[in-house]
C-alpha atoms as a PDB file:
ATOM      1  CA  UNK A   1      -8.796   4.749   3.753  1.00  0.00           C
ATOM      2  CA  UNK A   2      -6.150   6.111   1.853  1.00  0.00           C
ATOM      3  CA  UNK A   3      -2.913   3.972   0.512  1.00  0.00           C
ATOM      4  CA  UNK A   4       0.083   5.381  -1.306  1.00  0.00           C
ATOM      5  CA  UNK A   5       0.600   3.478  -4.363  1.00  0.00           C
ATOM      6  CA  UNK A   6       3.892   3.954  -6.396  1.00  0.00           C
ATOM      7  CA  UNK A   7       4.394   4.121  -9.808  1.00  0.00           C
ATOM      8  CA  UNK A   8       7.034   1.610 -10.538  1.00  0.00           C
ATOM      9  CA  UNK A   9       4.259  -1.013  -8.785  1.00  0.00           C
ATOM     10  CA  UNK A  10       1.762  -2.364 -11.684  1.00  0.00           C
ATOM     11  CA  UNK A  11      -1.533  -0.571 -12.437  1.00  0.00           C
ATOM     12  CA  UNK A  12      -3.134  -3.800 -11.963  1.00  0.00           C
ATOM     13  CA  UNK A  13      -2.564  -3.288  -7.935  1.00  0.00           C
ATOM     14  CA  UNK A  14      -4.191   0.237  -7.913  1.00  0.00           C
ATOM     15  CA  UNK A  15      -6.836  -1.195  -9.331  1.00  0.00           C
ATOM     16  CA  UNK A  16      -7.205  -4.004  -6.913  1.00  0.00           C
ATOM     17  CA  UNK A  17      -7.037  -1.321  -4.386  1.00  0.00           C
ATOM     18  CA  UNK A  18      -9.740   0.546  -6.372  1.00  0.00           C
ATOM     19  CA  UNK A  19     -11.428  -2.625  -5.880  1.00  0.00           C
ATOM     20  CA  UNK A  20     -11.282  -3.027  -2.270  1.00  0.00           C
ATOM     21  CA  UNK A  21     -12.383   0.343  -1.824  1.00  0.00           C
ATOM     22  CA  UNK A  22      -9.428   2.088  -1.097  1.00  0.00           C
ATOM     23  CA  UNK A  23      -7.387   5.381  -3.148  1.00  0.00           C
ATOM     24  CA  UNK A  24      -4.430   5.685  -4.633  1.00  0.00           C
ATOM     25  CA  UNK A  25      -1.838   8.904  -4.426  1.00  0.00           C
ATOM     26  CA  UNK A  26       1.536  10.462  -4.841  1.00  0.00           C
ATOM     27  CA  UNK A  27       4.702   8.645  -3.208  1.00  0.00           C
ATOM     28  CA  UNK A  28       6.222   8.370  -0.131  1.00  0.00           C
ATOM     29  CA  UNK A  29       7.501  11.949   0.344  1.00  0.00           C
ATOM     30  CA  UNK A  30       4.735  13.041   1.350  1.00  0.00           C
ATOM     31  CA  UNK A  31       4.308  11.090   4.031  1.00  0.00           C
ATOM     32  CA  UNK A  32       7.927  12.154   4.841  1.00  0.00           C
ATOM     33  CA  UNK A  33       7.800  15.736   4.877  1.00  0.00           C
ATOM     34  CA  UNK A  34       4.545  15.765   7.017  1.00  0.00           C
ATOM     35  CA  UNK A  35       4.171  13.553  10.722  1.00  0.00           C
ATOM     36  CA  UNK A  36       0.252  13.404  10.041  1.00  0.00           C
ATOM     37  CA  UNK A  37       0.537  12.831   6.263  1.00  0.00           C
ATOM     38  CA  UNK A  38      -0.881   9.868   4.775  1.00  0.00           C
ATOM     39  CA  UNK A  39      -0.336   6.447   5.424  1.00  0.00           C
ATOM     40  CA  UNK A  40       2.191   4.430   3.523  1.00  0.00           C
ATOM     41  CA  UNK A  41       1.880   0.716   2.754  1.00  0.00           C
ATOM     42  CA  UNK A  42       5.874   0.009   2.108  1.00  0.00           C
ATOM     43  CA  UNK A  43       5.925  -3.387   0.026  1.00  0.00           C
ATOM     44  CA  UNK A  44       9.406  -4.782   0.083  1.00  0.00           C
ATOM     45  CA  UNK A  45       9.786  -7.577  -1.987  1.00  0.00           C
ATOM     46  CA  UNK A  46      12.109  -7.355  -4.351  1.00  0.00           C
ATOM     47  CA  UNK A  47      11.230  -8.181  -8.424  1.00  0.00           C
ATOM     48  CA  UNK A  48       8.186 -10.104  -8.261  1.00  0.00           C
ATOM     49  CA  UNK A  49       6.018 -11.002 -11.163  1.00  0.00           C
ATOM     50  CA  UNK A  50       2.185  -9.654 -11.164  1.00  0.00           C
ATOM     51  CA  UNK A  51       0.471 -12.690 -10.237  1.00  0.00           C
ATOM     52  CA  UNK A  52       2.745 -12.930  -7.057  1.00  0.00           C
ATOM     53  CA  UNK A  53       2.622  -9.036  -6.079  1.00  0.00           C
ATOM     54  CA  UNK A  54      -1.376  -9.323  -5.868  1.00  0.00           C
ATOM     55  CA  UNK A  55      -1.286 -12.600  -4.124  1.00  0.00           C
ATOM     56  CA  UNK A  56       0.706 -11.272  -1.564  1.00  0.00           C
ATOM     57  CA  UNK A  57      -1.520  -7.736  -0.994  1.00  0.00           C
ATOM     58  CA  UNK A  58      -5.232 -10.011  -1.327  1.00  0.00           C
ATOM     59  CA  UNK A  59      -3.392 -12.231   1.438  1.00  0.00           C
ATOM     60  CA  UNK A  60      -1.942  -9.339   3.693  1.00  0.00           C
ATOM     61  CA  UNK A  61      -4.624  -6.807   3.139  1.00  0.00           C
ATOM     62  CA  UNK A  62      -6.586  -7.143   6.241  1.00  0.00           C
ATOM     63  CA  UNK A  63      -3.263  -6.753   8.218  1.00  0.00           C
ATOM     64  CA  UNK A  64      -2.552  -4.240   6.747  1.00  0.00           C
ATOM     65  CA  UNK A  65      -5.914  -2.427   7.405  1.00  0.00           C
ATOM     66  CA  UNK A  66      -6.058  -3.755  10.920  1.00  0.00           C
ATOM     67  CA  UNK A  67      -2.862  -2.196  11.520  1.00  0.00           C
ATOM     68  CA  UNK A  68      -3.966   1.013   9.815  1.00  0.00           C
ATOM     69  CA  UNK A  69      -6.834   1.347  11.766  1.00  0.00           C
ATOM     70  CA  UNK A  70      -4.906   0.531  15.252  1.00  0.00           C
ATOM     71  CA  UNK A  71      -2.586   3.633  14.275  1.00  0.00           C
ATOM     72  CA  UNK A  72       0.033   2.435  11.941  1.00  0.00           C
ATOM     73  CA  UNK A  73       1.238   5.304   9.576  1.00  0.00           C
ATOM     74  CA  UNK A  74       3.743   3.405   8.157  1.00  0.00           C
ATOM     75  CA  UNK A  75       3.012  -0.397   7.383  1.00  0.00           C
ATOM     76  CA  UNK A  76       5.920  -2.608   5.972  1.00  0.00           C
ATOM     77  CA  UNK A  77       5.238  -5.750   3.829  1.00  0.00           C
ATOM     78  CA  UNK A  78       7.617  -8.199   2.605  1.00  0.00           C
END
């Protein structure tokens, strides 16, 4: 599985990614300019400090993937 991973989000989350066996790539646009481009995990919540941010993706992760896998090309998280 695939995630888009921006680059104002820490290292240390494309690394948990890594982790959990998934990739990191480019931004969003390209999921913009093409229907069937890659998925895009949108995380929208505001300044958060490391330990917080990583909490929040090892708790919503297997949403996220469920969601993924049922079709989802563009998953929100707040």
């Amino acid at each position: 599985m695939r995630f888009l991973v921006d680059d104002q989000l820490p290292p240390a989350l494309a690394r948990f990614l890594s982790a959990e066996g998934h990739k990191n790539s480019d931004f969003i646009a390209m999921r913009a300019a093409d229907p069937d481009g890659p998925v895009v995990v949108w995380l929208r919540m505001g300044n958060t400090r490391k330990p917080a941010l990583l909490g929040r993706m090892k708790a919503t992760l297997p949403t996220i993937i469920r969601l993924i896998e049922g079709g989802e090309r563009l998953v929100e998280v707040r």
